[in-house]
Protein backbone atom coordinates (compact mmCIF):
# COMPACT_ATOMS: atom_id res chain seq x y z
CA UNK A 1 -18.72 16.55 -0.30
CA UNK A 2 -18.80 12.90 -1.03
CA UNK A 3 -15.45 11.30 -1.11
CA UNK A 4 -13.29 11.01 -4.24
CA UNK A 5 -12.70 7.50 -5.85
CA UNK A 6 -9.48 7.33 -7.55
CA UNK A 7 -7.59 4.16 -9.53
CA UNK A 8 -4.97 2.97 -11.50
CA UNK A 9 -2.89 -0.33 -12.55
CA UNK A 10 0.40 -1.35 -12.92
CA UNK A 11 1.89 -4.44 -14.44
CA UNK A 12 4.17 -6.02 -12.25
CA UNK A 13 7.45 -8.29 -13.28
CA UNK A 14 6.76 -10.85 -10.36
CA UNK A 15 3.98 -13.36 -9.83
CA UNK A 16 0.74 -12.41 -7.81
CA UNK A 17 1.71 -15.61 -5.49
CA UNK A 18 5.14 -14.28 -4.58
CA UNK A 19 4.43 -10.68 -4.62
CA UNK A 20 1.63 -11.32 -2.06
CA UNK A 21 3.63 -13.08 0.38
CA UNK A 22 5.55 -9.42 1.00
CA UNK A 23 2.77 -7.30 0.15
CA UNK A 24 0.88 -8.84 2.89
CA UNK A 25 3.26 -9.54 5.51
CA UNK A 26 4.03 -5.74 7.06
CA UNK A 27 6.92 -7.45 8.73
CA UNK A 28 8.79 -7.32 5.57
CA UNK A 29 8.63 -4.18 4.60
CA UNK A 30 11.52 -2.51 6.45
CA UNK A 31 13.93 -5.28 4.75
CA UNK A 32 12.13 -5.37 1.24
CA UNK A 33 11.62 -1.48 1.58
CA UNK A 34 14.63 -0.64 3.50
CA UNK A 35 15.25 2.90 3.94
CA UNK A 36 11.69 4.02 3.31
CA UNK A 37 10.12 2.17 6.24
CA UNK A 38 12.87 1.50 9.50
CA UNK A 39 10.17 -0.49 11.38
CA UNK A 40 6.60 -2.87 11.63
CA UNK A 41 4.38 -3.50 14.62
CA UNK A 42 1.35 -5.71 13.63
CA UNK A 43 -1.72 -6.04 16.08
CA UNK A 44 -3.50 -8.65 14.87
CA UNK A 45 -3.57 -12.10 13.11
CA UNK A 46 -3.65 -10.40 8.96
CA UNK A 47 -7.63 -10.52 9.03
CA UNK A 48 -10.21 -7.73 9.50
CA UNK A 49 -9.20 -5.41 12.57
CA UNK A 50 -5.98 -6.11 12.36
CA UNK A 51 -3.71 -2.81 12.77
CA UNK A 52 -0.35 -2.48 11.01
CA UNK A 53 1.97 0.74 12.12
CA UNK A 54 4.62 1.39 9.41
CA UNK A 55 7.41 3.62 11.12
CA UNK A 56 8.84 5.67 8.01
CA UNK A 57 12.52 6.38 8.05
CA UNK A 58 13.19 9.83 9.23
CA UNK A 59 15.17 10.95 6.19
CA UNK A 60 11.98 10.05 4.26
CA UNK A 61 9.45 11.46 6.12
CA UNK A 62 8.72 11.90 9.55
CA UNK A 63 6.05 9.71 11.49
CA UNK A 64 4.27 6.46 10.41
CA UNK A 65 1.57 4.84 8.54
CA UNK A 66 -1.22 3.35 10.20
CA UNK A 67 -3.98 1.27 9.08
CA UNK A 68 -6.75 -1.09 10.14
CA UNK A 69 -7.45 -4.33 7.94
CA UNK A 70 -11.32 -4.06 6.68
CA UNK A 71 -10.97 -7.31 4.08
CA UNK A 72 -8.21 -9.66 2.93
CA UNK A 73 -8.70 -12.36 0.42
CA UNK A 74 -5.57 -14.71 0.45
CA UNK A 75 -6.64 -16.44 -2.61
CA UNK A 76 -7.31 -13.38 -4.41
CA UNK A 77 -4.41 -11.16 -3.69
CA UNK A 78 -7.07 -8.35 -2.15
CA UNK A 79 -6.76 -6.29 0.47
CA UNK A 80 -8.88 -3.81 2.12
CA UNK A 81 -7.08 -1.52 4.95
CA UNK A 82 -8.60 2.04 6.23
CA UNK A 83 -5.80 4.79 6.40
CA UNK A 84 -5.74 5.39 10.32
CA UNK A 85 -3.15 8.19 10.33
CA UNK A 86 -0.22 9.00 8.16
CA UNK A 87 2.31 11.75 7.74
CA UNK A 88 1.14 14.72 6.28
CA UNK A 89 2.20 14.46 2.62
CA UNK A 90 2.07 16.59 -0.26
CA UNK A 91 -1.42 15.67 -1.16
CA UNK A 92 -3.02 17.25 2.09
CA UNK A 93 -4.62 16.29 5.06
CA UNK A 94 -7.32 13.29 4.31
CA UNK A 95 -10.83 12.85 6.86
CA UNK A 96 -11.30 9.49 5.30
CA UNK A 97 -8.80 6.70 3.49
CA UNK A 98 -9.60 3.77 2.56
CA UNK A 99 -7.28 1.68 0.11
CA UNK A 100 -8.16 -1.23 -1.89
CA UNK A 101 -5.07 -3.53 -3.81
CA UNK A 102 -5.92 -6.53 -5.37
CA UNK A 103 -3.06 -8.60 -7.80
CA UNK A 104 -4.16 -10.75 -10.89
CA UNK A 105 -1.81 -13.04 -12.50
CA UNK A 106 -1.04 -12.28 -15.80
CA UNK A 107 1.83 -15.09 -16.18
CA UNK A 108 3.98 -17.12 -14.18
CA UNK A 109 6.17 -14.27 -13.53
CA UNK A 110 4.05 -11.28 -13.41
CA UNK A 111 0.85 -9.76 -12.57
CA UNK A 112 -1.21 -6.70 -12.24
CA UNK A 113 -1.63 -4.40 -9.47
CA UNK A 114 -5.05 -2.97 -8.79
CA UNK A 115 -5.03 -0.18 -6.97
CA UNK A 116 -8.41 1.56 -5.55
CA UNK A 117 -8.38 4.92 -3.42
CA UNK A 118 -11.56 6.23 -1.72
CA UNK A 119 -10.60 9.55 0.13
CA UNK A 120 -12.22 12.46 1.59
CA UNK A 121 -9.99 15.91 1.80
CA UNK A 122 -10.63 17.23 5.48
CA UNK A 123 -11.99 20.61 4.19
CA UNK A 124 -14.85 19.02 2.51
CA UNK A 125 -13.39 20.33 -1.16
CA UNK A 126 -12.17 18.73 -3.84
CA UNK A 127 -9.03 16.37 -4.91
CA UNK A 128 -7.06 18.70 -7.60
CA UNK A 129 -5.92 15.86 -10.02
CA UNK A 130 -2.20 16.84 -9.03
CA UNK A 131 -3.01 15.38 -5.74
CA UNK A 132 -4.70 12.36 -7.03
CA UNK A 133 -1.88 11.69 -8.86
CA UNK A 134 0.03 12.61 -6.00
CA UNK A 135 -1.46 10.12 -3.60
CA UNK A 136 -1.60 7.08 -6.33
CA UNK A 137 1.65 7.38 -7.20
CA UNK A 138 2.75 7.36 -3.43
CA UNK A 139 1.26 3.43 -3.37
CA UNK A 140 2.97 2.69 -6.58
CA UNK A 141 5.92 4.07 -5.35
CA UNK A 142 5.78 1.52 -2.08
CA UNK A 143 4.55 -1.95 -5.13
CA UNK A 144 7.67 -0.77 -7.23
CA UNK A 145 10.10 -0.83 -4.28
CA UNK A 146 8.52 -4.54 -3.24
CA UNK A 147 8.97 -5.79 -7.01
CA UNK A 148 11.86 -4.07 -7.13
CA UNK A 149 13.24 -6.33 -4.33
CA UNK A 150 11.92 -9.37 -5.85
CA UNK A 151 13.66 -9.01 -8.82
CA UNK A 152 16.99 -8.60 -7.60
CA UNK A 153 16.07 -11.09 -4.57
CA UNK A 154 14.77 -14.30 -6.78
CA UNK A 155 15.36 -16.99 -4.12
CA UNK A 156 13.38 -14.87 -1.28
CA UNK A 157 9.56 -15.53 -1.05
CA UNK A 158 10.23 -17.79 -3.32
């Protein structure tokens, strides 16, 4: 079965500029998304083949979150990483992940996230829309905890 394309948006109450400088630094995410994710390793300078390992925190879920830059745009807030492995969630086991985010200004204090999913369920089936909605609202989950931060942080990234 060909894999499943799945996307969604979210306005966000912080500027594309500032929410970028987390979203693509994976050394910030254990402070910015602290209890969630305890650690960051980065292989890589940002840019295509670059690997990022996300250690989750235990009481979260067990193992990490791996992926392997395919595209990044600085000046367009995109990113392009393929899912490498990640814990077994509620949405099943995945052959293929690939996950697209780009951010678009909509003011000087907010944006909108773009979110694409391309996945492939390692049976070969189908994704129920339960777990599509599952897995997108597993990355919004992650862009609400980073503008989350942001919000109560206003002098960081800055």
């Amino acid at each position: 079965m060909a894999p499943v394309c799945i996307s969604d948006e979210r306005a966000v109450a912080v500027s594309a500029e500032r929410f970028w400088k987390v979203f693509s630094n994976p050394p910030a995410m254990p402070k910015v998304c602290a209890g969630f994710f305890d650690a960051a390793e980065v292989d890589g300078d940002g840019g295509p083949g670059t690997v990022v390992i996300l250690k989750f925190n235990p009481a979260v879920k067990q193992g990490l979150y791996k992926t392997r830059v395919v595209a990044r745009d600085n000046a367009s807030h995109f990113l392009k990483s393929e899912v490498l492995e990640v814990a077994l969630g509620r949405a099943g086991k995945l052959k293929t992940h690939l996950t697209e985010t780009k951010l678009e200004a909509t003011g000087a204090g907010s944006c909108m996230a773009k979110l694409r999913v391309e996945c492939e369920p390692e049976d070969g089936g189908s994704l129920s829309p339960e777990k599509q909605k599952i897995i997108l609202e597993g990355y919004f989950g992650m862009l609400k905890m980073i503008e989350n931060y942001l919000v109560a942080h206003p002098a960081e990234y800055a």
